[in-house]
Structure formats: C-alpha cells, structure tokens
C-alpha atoms as a PDB file:
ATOM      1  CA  UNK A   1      79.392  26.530 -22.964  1.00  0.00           C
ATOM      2  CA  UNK A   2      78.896  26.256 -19.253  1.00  0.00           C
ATOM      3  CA  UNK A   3      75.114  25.032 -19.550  1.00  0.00           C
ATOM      4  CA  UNK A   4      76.208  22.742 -22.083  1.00  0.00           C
ATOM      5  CA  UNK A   5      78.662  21.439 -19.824  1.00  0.00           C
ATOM      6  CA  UNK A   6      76.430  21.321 -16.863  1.00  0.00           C
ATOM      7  CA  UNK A   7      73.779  19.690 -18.939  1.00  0.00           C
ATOM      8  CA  UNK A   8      76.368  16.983 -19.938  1.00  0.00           C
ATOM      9  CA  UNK A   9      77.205  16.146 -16.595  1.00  0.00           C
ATOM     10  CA  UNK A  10      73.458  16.444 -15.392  1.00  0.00           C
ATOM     11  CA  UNK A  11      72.510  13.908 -18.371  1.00  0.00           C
ATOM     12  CA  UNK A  12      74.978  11.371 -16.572  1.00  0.00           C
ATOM     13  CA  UNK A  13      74.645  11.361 -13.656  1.00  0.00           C
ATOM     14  CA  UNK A  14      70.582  10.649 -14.658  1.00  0.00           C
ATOM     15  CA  UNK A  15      72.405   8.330 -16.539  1.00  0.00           C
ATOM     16  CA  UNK A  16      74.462   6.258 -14.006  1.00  0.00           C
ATOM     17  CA  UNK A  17      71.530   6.162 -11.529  1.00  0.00           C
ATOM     18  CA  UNK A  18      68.708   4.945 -13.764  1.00  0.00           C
ATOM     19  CA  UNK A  19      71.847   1.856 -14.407  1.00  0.00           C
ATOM     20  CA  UNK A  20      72.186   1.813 -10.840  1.00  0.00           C
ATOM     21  CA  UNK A  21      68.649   1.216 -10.246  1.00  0.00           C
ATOM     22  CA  UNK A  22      67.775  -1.064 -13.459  1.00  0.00           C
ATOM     23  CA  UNK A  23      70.103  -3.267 -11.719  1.00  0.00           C
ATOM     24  CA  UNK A  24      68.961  -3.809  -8.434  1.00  0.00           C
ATOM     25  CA  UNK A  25      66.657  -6.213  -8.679  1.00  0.00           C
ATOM     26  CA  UNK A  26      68.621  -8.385 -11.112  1.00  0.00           C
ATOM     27  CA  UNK A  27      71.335  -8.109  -8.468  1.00  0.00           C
ATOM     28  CA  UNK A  28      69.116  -9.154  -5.767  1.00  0.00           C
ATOM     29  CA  UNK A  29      68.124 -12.143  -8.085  1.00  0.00           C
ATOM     30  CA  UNK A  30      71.649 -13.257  -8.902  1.00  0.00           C
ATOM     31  CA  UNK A  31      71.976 -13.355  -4.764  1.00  0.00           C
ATOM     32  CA  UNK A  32      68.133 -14.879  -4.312  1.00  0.00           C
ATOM     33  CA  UNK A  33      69.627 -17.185  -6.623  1.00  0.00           C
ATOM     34  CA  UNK A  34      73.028 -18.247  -4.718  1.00  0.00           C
ATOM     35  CA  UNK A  35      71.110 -18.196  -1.808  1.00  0.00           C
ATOM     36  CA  UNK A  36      68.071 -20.581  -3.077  1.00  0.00           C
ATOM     37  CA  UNK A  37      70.566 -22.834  -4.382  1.00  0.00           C
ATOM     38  CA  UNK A  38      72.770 -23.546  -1.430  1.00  0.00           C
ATOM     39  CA  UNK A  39      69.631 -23.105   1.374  1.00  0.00           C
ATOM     40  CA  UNK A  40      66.761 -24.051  -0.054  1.00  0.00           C
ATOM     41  CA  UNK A  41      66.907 -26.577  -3.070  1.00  0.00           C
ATOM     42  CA  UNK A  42      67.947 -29.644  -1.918  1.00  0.00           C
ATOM     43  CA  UNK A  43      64.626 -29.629  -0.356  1.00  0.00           C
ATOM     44  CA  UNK A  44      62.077 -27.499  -2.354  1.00  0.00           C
ATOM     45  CA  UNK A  45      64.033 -28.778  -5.934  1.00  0.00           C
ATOM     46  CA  UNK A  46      65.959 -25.905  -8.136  1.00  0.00           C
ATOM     47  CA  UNK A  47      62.372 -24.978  -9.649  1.00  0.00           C
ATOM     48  CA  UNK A  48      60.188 -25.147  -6.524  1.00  0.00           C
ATOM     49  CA  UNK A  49      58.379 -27.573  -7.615  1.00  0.00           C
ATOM     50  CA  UNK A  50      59.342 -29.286  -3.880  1.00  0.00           C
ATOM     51  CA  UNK A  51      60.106 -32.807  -5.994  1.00  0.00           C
ATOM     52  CA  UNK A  52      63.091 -33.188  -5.095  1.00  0.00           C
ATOM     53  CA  UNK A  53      63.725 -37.101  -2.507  1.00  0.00           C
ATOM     54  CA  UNK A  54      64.012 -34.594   0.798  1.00  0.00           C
ATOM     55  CA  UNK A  55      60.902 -32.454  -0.580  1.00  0.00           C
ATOM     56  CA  UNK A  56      58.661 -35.682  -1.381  1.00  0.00           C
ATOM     57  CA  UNK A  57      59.476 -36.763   2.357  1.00  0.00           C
ATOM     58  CA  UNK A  58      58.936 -33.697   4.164  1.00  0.00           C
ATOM     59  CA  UNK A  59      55.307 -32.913   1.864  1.00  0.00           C
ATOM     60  CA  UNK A  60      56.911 -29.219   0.962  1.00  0.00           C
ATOM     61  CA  UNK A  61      54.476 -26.547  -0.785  1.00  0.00           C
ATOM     62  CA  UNK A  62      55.876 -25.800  -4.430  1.00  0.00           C
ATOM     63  CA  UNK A  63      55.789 -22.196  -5.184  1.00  0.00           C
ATOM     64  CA  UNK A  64      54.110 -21.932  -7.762  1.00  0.00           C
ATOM     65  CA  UNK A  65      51.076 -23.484  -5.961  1.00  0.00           C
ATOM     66  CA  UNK A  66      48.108 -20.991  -5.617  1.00  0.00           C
ATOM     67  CA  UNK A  67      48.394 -21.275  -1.498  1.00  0.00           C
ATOM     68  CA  UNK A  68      51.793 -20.338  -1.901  1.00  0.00           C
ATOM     69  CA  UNK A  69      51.332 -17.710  -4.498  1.00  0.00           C
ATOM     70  CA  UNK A  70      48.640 -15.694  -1.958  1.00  0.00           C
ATOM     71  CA  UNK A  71      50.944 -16.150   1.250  1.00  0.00           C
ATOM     72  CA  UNK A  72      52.779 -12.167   1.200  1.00  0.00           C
ATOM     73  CA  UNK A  73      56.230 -11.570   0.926  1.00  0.00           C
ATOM     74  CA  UNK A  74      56.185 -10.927   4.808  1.00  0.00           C
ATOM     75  CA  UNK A  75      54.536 -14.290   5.449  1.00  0.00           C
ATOM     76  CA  UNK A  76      57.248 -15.849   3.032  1.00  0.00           C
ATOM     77  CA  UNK A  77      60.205 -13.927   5.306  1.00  0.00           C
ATOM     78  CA  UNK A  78      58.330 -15.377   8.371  1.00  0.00           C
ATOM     79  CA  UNK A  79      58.550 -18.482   7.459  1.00  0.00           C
ATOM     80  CA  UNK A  80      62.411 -18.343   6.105  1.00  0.00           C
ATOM     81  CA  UNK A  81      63.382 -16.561   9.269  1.00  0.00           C
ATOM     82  CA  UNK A  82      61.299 -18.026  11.896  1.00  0.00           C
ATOM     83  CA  UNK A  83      60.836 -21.395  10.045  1.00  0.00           C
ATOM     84  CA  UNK A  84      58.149 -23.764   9.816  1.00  0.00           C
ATOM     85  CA  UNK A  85      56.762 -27.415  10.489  1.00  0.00           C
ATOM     86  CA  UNK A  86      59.884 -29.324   9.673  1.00  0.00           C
ATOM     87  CA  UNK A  87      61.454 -26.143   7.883  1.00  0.00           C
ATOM     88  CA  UNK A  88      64.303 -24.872  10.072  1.00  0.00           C
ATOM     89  CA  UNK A  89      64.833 -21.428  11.076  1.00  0.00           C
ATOM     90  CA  UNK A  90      67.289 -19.047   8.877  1.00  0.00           C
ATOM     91  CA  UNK A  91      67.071 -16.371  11.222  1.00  0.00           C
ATOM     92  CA  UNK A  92      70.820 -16.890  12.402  1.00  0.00           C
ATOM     93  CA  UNK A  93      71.721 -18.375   9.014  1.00  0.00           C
ATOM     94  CA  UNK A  94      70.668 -15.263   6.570  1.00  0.00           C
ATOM     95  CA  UNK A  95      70.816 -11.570   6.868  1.00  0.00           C
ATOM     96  CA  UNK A  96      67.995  -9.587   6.383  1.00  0.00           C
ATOM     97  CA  UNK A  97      68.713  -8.802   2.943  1.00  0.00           C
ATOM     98  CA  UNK A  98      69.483 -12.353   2.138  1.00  0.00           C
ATOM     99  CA  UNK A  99      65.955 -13.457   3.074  1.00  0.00           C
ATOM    100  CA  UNK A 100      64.519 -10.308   0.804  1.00  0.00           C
ATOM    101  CA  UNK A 101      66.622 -11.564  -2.277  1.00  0.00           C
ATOM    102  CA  UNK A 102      65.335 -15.333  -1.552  1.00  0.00           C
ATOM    103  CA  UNK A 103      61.771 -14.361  -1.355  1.00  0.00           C
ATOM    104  CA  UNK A 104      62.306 -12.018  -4.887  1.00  0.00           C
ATOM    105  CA  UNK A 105      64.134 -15.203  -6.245  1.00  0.00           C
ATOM    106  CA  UNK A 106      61.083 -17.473  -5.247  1.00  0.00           C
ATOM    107  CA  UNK A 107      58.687 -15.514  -6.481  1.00  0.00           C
ATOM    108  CA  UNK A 108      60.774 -15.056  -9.792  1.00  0.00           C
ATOM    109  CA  UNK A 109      60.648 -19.173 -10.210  1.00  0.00           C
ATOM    110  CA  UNK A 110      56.369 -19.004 -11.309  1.00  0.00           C
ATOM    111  CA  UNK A 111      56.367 -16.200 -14.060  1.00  0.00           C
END
C-alpha cells in the first residue's frame, strides 16, 4: 500500500510540474501580448506589419521581414532596451522579463 501511495503522489507531482511548465511560455505570451499592445503597436501595428500612420512615418521594420527574422533574440532585447533610430529606449520602462515576453510575443506574430 505504501508504494502505491508513494507512486500516487510521485505521479502528481510529475503531474503538476509538466502543467507548470506547458504553461510558461503561453504565460509569457499572454504578457508579450499586454506588453506589445500597450508599448509597441501604435507604432509597429497589432500584427507587425509596422502599417500602422506612426509606423508609415517613422519607416519601422515589420517582423516578419527576413532582416528582422535573422536579427537574434539578444539583438531584438538590444534594441527594446537600449532603443533605436527613432525607437525610444524601454530600459527604464520594462523589466527584464517584460522585454523576454515581448521578444517571444514578436516572434510568435510570423508563424
């Protein structure tokens, strides 16, 4: 009885973290996603397609262009953080993980 007990409780707690873990990204994508919208779209449009009045006038990269798709995600959280051309910086603006969850989100816009 013991063993089966201990095997029960082994089984979930397996369990629980495999759900644990299944839902990180999709919880780093629901905050990408908050994120994106509030910081980022009014200028590179809710699809990244950068079409938005504010993107057209500033010349933004859409994401799912091929120059974007071969920067890295460090080069993507360089930009965010230390911004670029007339991009501002978010260094002050979003933590760490913030910036991780926006770069997952953009990438997460082309597939």
């Amino acid at each position: 009885m013991f063993k089966s007990w201990a095997g029960k409780l082994a089984m979930s707690a397996l369990a629980a973290a495999t759900l644990c873990l299944l839902s990180l990204p999709a919880r780093a994508q629901s905050g990408g996603e908050k994120t994106y919208k509030t910081k980022c779209a009014m200028c590179h449009s809710p699809d990244g397609s950068g079409s938005s009045p504010t993107g057209k006038a500033l010349k933004v990269r859409p994401f799912c262009s091929a120059e974007v798709k071969k920067e890295t995600d460090a080069e993507l959280t360089e930009i965010i953080v230390k911004g670029k051309n007339k991009m501002p910086s978010y260094d002050k603006k979003l933590t760490e993980t913030e910036v991780k969850d926006v770069v997952a989100y953009i990438r997460g816009l082309c597939k």
